[in-house]
Structures are given as structure tokens and as C-alpha cells.
C-alpha atoms as a PDB file:
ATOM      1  CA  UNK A   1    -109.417  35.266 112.480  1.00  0.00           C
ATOM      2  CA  UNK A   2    -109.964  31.900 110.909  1.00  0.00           C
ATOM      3  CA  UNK A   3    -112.151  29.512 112.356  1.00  0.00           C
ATOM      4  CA  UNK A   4    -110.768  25.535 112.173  1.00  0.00           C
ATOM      5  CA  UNK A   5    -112.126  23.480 109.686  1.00  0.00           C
ATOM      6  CA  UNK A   6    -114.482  20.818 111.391  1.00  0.00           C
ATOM      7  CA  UNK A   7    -115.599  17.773 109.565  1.00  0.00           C
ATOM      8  CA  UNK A   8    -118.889  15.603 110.272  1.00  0.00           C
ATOM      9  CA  UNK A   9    -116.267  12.547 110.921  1.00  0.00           C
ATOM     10  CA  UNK A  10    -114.087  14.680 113.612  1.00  0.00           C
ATOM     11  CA  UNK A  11    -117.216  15.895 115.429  1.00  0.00           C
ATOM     12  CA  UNK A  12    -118.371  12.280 115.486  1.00  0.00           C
ATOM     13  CA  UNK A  13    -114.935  11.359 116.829  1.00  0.00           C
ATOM     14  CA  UNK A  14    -115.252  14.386 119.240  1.00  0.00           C
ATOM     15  CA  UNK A  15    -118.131  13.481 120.383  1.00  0.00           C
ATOM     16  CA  UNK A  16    -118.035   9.624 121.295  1.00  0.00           C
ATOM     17  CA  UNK A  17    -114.961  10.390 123.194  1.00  0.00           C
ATOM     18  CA  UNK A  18    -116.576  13.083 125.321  1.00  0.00           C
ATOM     19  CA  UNK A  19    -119.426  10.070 126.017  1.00  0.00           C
ATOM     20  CA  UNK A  20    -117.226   7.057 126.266  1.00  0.00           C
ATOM     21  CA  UNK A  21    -114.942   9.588 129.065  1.00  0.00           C
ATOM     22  CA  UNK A  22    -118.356  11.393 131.074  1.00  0.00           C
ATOM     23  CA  UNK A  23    -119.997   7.452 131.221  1.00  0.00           C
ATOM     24  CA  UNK A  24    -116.010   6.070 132.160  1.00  0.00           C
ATOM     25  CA  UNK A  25    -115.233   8.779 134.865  1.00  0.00           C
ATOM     26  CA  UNK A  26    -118.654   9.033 136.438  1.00  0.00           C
ATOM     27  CA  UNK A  27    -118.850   5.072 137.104  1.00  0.00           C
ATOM     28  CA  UNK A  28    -114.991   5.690 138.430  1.00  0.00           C
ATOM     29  CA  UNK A  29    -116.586   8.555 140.690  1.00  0.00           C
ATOM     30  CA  UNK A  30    -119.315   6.413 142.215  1.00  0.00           C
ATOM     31  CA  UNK A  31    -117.288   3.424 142.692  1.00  0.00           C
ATOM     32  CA  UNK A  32    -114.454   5.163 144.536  1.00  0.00           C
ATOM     33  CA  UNK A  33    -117.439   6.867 147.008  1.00  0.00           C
ATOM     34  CA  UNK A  34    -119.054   3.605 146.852  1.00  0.00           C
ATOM     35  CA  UNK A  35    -116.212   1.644 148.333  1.00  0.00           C
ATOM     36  CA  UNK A  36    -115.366   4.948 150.441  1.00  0.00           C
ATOM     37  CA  UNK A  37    -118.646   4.548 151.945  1.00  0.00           C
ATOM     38  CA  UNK A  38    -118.715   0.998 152.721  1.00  0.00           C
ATOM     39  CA  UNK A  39    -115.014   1.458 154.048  1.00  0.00           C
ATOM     40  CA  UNK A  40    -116.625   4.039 156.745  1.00  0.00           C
ATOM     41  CA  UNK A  41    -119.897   2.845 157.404  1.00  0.00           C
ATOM     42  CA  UNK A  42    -120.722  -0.881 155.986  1.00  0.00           C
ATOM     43  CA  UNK A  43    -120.919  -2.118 159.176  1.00  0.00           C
ATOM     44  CA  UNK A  44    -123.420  -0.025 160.473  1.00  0.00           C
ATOM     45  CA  UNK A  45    -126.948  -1.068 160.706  1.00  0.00           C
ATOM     46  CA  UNK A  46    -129.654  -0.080 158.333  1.00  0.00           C
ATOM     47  CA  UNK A  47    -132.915   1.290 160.181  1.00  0.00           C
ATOM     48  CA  UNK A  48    -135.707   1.043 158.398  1.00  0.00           C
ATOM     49  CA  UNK A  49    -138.244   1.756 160.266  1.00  0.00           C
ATOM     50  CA  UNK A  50    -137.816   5.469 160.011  1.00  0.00           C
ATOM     51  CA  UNK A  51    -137.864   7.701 157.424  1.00  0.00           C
ATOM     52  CA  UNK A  52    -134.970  10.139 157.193  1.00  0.00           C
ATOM     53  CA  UNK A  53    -135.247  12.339 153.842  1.00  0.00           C
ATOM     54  CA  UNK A  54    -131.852  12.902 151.770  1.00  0.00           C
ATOM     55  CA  UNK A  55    -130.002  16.148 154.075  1.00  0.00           C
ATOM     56  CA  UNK A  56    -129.180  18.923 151.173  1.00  0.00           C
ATOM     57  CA  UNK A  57    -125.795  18.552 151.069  1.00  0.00           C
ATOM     58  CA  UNK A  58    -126.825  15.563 148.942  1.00  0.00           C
ATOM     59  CA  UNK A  59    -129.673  17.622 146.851  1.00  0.00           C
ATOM     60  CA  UNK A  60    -127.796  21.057 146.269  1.00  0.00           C
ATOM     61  CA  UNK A  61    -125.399  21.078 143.478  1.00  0.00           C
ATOM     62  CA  UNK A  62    -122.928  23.228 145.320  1.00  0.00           C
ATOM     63  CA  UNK A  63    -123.146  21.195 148.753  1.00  0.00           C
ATOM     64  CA  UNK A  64    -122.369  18.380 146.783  1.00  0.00           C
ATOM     65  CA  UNK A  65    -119.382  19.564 145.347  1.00  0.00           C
ATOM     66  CA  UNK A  66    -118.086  20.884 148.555  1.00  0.00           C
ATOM     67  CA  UNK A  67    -118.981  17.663 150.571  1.00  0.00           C
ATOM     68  CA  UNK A  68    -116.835  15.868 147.908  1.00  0.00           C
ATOM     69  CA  UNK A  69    -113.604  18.039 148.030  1.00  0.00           C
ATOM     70  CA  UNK A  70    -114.261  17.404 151.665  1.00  0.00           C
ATOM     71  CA  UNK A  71    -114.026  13.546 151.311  1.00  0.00           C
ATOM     72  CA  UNK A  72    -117.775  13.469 152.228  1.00  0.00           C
ATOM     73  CA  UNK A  73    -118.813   9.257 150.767  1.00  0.00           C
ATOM     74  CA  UNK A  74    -122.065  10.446 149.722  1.00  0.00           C
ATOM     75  CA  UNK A  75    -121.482  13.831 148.185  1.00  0.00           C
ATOM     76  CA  UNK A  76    -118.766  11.653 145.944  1.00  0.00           C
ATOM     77  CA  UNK A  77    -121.291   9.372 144.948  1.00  0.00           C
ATOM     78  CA  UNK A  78    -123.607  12.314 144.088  1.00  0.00           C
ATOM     79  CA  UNK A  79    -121.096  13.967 142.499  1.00  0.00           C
ATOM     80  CA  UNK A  80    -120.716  11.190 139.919  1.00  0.00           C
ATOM     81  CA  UNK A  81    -124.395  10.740 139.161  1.00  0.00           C
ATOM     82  CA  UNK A  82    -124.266  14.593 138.628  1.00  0.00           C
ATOM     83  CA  UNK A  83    -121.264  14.324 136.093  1.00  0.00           C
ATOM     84  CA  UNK A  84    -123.159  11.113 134.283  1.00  0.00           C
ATOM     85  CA  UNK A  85    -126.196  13.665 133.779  1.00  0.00           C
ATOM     86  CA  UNK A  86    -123.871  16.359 132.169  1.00  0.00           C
ATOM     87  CA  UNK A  87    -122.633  13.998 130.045  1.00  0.00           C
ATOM     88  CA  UNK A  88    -125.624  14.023 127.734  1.00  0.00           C
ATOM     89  CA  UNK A  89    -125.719  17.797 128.126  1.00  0.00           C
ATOM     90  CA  UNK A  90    -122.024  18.609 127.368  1.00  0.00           C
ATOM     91  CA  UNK A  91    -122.582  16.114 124.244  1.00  0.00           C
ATOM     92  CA  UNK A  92    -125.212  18.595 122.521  1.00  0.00           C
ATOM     93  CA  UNK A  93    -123.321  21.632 123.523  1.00  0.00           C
ATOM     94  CA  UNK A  94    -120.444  20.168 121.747  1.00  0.00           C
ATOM     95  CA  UNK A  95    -122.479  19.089 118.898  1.00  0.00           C
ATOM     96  CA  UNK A  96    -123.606  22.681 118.925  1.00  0.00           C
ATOM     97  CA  UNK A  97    -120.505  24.404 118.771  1.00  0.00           C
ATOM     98  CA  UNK A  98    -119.441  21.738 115.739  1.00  0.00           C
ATOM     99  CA  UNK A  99    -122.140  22.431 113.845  1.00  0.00           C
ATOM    100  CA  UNK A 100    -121.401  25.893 114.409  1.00  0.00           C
ATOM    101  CA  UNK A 101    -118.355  25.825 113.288  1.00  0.00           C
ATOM    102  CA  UNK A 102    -119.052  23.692 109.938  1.00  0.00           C
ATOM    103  CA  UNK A 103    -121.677  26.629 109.103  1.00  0.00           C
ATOM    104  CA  UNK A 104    -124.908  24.066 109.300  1.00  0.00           C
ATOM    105  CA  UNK A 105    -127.397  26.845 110.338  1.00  0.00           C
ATOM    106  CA  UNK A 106    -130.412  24.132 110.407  1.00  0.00           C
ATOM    107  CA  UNK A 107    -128.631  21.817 112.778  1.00  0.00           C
ATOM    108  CA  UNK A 108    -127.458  24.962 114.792  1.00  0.00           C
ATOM    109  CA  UNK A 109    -131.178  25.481 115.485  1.00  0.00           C
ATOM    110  CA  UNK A 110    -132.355  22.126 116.045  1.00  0.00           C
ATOM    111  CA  UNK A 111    -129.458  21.646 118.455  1.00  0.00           C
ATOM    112  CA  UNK A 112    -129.551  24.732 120.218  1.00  0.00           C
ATOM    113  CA  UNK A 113    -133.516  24.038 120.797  1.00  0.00           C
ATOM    114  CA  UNK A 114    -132.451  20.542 121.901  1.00  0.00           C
ATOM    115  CA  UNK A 115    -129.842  22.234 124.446  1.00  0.00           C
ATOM    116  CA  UNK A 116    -132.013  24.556 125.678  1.00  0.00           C
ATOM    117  CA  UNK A 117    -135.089  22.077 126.299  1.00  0.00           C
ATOM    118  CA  UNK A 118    -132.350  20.106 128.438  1.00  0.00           C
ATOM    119  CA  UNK A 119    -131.193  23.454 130.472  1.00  0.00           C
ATOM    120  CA  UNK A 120    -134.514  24.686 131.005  1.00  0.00           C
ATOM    121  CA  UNK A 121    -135.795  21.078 132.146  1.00  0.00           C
ATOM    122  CA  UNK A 122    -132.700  20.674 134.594  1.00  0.00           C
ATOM    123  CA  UNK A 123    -133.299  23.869 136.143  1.00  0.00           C
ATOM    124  CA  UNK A 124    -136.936  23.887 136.391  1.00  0.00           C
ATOM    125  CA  UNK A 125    -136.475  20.364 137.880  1.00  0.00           C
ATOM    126  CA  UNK A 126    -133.747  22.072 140.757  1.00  0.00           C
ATOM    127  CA  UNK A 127    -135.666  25.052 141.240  1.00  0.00           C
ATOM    128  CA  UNK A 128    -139.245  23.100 141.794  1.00  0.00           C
ATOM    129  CA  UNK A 129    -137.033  19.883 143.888  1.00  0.00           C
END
């Protein structure tokens, strides 16, 4: 089986779009739970004066995504900070499949140090949070 012929100008192309969409549908993602929220509960009153910590459903990744599909404000909002921080993340695993594919065995390492650096400090970060 053939492999298709990647060039450094289509991975370029490849990969700004991926950016330019993850930075364009994240903001839409937090704006539509923004206004959700403030639709449901803008006219409630803040209380500062007690601490309440963040509940898990907004600090476990698959909470989150349930408390979205369930039209939960906050777990949308969550939800798009989570897809802004992918972005990045999906950008080098792209880049590492491209360079893959064009045969660059030096970039293939550097990148798939680079991606794992990421994975292992995202997961670390959960696992220790």
C-alpha cells in the first residue's frame, strides 16, 4: 500500500487550519456556555464570603463531558477550555504523523519527544490535581 505524498507546504496548511479551527470552536464553546450561564443564573448573587471549591463534575474530564451533553453551563464552558488545551496537542500529533509520512526520521523523534513531554505532563498534572 502506498502512503500519500505529503509536502512541508501541505502540512503547514494542515496544520494552521487545525489551530485557526481548535482556537475558533473552543472560544464558540465558551461563549455559548458563557451566555448559557448568565441566561440561568446572572441574576443570582455572588457570595463571597465563603469558599466553595470547584465540584468534580467541573475537574474530571469525563464529568465534564457528560455535564455538557447534559446542557450543564459550566461543564460547557469547561469543555471548551479543555478543547483549547488539545489544540496544541492535536497540532504536534499531526505534525507527527506528517513528518512521518514525508520519511523525516529526525523530526519524527524530536516531535514524538515533544508529544510525549505534553501527554505525560497532562496526565501527571490530572492524576496529582
Amino acid at each position: 500500500m502506498k502512503l500519500p505524498k505529503i509536502t512541508d507546504a501541505k502540512l503547514e496548511r494542515i496544520v494552521s487550519v487545525l489551530l485557526r479551527s481548535g482556537v475558533v470552536i473552543s472560544a464558540v464553546v465558551v461563549f455559548a456556555g458563557g451566555v448559557y450561564y448568565m441566561a440561568r443564573h446572572g441574576s443570582e448573587r455572588a457570595d463571597h464570603h465563603t469558599f466553595r471549591g470547584e465540584p468534580s463534575v467541573d475537574r474530571i474530564v469525563d464529568q465534564i463531558v457528560a455535564g455538557a451533553f447534559s446542557l450543564r453551563a459550566r461543564s460547557i464552558i469547561q469543555l471548551g477550555l479543555l478543547l483549547l488545551i488539545a489544540t496544541p496537542i492535536a497540532r504536534v500529533a499531526v505534525s507527527l504523523a506528517g513528518f512521518a509520512l514525508e520519511r523525516d526520521r529526525t523530526y519524527v523523534v524530536i516531535t514524538a519527544i515533544v508529544l510525549t513531554v505534553l501527554l505525560y505532563s497532562l496526565i501527571s498534572g490530572a492524576v496529582q490535581g
